[in-house]
PDB file of N, CA and C in Angstrom:
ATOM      1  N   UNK A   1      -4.244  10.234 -11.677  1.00  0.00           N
ATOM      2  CA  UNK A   1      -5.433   9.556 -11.216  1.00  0.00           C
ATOM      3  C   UNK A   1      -5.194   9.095  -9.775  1.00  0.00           C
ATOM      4  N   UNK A   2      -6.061   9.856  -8.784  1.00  0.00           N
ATOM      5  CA  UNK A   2      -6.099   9.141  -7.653  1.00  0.00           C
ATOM      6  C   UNK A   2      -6.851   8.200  -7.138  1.00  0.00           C
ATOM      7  N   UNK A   3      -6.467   6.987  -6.308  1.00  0.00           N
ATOM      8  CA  UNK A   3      -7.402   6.484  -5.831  1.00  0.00           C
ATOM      9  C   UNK A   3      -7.066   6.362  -4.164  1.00  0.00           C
ATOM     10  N   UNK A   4      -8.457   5.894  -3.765  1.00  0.00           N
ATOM     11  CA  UNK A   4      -8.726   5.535  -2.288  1.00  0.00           C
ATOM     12  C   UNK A   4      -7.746   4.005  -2.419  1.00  0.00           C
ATOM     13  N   UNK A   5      -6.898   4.181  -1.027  1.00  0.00           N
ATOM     14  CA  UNK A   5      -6.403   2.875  -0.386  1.00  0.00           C
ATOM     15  C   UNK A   5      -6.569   2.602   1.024  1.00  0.00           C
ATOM     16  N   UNK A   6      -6.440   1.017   1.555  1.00  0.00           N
ATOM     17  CA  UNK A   6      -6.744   0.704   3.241  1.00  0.00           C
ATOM     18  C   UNK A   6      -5.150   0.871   3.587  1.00  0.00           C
ATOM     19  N   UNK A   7      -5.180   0.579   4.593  1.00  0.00           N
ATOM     20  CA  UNK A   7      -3.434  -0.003   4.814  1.00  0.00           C
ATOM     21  C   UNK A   7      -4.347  -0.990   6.295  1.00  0.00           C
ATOM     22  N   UNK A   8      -3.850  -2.494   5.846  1.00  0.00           N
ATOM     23  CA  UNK A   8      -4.057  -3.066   6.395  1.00  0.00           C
ATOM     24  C   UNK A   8      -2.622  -3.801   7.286  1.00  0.00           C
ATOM     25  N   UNK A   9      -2.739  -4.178   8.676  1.00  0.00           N
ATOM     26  CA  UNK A   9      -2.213  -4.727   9.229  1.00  0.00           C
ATOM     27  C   UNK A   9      -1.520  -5.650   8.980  1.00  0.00           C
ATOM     28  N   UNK A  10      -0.101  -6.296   9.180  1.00  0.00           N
ATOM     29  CA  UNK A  10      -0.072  -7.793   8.189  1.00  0.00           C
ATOM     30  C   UNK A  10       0.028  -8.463   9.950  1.00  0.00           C
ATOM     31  N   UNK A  11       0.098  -8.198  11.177  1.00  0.00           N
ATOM     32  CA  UNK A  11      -0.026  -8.978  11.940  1.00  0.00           C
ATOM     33  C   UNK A  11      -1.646  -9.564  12.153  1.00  0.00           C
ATOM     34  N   UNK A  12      -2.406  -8.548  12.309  1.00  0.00           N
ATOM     35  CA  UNK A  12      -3.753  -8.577  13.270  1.00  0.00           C
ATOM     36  C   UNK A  12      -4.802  -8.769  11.533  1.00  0.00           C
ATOM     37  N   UNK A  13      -4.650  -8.327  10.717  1.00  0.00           N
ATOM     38  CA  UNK A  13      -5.436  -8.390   9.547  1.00  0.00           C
ATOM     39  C   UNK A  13      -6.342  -7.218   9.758  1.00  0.00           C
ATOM     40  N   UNK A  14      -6.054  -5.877  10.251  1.00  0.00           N
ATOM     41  CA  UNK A  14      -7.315  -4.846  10.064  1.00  0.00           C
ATOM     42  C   UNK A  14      -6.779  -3.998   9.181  1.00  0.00           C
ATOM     43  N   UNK A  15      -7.772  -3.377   9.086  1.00  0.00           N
ATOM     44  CA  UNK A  15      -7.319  -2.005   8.501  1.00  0.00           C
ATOM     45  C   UNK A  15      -7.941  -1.050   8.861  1.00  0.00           C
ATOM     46  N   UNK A  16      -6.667  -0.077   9.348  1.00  0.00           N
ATOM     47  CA  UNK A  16      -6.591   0.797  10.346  1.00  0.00           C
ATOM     48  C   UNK A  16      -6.494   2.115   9.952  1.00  0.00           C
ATOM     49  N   UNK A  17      -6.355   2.334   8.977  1.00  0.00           N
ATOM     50  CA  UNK A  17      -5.943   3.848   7.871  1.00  0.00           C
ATOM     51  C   UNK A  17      -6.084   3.510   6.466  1.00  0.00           C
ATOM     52  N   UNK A  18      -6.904   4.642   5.936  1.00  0.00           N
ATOM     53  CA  UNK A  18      -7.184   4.814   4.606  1.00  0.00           C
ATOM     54  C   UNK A  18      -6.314   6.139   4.319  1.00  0.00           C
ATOM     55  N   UNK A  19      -5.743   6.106   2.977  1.00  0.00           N
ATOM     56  CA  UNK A  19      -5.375   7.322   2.271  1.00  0.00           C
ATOM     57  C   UNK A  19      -5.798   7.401   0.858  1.00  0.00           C
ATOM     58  N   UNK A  20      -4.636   8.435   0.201  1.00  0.00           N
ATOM     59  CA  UNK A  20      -4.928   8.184  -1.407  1.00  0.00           C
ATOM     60  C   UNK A  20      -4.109   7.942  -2.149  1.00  0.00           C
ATOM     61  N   UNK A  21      -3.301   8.097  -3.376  1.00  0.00           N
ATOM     62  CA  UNK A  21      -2.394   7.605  -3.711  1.00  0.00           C
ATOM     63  C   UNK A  21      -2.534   7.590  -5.199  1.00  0.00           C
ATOM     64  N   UNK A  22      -1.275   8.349  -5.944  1.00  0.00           N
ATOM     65  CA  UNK A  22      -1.382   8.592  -7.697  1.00  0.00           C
ATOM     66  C   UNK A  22      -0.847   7.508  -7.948  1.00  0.00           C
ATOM     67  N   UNK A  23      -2.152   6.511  -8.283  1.00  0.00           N
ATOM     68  CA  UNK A  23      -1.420   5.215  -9.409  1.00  0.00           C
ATOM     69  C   UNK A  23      -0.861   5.301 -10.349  1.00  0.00           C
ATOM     70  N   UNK A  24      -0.855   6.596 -10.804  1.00  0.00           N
ATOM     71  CA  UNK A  24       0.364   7.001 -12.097  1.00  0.00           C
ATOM     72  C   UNK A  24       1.699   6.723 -11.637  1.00  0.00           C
ATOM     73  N   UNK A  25       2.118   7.738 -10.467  1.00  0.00           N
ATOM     74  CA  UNK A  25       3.365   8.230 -10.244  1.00  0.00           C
ATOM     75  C   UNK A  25       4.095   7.048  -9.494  1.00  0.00           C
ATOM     76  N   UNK A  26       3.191   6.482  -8.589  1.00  0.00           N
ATOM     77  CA  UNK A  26       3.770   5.255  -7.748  1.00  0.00           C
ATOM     78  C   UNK A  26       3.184   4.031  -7.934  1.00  0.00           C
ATOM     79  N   UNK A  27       3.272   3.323  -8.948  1.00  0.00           N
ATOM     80  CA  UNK A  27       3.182   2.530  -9.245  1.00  0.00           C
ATOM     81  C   UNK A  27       3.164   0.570  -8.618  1.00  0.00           C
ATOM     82  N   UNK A  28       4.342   0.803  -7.361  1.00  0.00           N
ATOM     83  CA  UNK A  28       4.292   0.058  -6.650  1.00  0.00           C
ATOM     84  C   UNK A  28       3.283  -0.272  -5.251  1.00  0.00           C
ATOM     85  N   UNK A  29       3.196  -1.440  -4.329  1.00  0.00           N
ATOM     86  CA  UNK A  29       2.745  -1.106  -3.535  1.00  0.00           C
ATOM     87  C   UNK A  29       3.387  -0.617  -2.399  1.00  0.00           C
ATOM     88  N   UNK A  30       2.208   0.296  -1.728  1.00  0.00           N
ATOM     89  CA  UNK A  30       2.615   1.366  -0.314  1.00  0.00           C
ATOM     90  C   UNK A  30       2.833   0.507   0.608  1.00  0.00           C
ATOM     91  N   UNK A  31       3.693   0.221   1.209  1.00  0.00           N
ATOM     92  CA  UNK A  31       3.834   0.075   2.596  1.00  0.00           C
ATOM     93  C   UNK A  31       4.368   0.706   3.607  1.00  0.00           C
ATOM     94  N   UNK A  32       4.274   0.782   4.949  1.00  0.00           N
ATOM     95  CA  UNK A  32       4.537   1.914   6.299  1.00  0.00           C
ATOM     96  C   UNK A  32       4.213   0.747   7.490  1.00  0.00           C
ATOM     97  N   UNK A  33       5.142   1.546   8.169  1.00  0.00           N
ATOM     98  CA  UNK A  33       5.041   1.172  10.098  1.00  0.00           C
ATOM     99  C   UNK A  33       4.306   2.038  10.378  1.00  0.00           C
ATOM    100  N   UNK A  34       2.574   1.674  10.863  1.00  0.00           N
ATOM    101  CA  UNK A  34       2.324   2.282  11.559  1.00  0.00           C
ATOM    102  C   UNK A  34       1.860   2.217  12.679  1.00  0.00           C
ATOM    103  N   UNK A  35       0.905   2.404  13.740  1.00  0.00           N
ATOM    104  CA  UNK A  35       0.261   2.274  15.349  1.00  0.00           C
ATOM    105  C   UNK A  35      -0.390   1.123  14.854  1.00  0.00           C
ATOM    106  N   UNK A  36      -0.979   0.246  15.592  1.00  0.00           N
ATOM    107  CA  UNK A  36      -1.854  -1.275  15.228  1.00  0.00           C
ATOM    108  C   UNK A  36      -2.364  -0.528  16.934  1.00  0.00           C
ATOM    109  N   UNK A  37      -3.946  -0.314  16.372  1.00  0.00           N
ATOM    110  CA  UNK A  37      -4.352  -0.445  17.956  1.00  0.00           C
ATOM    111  C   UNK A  37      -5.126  -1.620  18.610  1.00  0.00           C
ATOM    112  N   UNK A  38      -5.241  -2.494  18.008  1.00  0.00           N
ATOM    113  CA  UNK A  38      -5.349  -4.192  18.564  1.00  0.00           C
ATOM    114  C   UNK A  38      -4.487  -4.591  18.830  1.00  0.00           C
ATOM    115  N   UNK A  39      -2.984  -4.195  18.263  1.00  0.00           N
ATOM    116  CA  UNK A  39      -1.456  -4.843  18.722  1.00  0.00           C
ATOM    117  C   UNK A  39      -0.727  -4.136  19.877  1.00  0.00           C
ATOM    118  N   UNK A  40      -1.390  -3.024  19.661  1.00  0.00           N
ATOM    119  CA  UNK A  40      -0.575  -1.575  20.776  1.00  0.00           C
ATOM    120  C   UNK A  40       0.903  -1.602  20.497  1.00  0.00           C
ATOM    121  N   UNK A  41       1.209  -1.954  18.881  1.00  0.00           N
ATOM    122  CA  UNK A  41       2.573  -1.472  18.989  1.00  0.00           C
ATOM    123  C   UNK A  41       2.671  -0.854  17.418  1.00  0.00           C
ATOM    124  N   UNK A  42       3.637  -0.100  17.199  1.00  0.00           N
ATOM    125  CA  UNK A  42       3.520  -0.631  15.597  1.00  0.00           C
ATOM    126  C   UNK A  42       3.966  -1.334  14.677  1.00  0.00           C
ATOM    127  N   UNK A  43       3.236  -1.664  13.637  1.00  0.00           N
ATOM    128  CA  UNK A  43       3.576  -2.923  12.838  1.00  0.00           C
ATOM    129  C   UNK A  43       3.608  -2.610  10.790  1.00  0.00           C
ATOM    130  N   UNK A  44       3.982  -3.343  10.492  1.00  0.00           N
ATOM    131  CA  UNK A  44       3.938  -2.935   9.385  1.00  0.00           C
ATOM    132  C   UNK A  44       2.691  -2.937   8.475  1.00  0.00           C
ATOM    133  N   UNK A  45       2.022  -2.240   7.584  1.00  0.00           N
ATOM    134  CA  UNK A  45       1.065  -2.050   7.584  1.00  0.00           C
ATOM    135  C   UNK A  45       0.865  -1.906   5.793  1.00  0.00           C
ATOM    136  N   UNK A  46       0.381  -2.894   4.710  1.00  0.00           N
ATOM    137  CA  UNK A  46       0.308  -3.218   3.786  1.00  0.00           C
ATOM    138  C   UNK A  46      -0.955  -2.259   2.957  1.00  0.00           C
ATOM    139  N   UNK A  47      -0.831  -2.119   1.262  1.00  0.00           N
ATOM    140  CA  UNK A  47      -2.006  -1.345   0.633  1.00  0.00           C
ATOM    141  C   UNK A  47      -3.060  -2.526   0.477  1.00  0.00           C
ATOM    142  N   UNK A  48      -3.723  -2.039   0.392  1.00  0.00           N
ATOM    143  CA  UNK A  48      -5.225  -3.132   0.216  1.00  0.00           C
ATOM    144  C   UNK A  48      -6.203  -1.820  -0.543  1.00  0.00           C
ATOM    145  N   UNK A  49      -6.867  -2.810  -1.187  1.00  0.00           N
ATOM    146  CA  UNK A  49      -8.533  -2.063  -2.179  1.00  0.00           C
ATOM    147  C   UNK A  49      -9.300  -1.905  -1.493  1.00  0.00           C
ATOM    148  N   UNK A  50     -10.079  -0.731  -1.686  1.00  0.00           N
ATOM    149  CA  UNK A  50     -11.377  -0.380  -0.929  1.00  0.00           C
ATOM    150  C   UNK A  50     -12.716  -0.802  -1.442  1.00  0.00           C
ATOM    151  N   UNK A  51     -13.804  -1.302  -1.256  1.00  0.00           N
ATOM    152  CA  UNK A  51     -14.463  -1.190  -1.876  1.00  0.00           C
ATOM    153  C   UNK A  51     -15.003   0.086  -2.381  1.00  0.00           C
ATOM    154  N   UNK A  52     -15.484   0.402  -3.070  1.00  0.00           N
ATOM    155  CA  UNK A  52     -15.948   1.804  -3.464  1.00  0.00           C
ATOM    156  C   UNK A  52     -17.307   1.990  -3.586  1.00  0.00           C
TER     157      UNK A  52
END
């Protein structure tokens, strides 16, 4: 089962990239360094719910 995720910023609070992600297989939450373009650097970047 896939679902839609944000990856939100944990400095600036946006969210800057959506992906998808098998809540079966990975069970935990996603996190990544990625570009923050309000920060212009990159930052670490948390899963968050989409609305749907």
């Amino acid at each position: 089962m896939t679902v839609k995720i944000g990856l939100k910023c944990t400095e600036c609070g946006e969210i800057n990239y959506t992906t998808t992600k098998n809540s079966k297989t990975y069970t935990e939450k996603f996190e990544a360094r990625k570009y923050c373009s309000r920060d212009k650097k990159h930052t670490v970047h948390k899963e968050v719910k989409l609305k749907s």
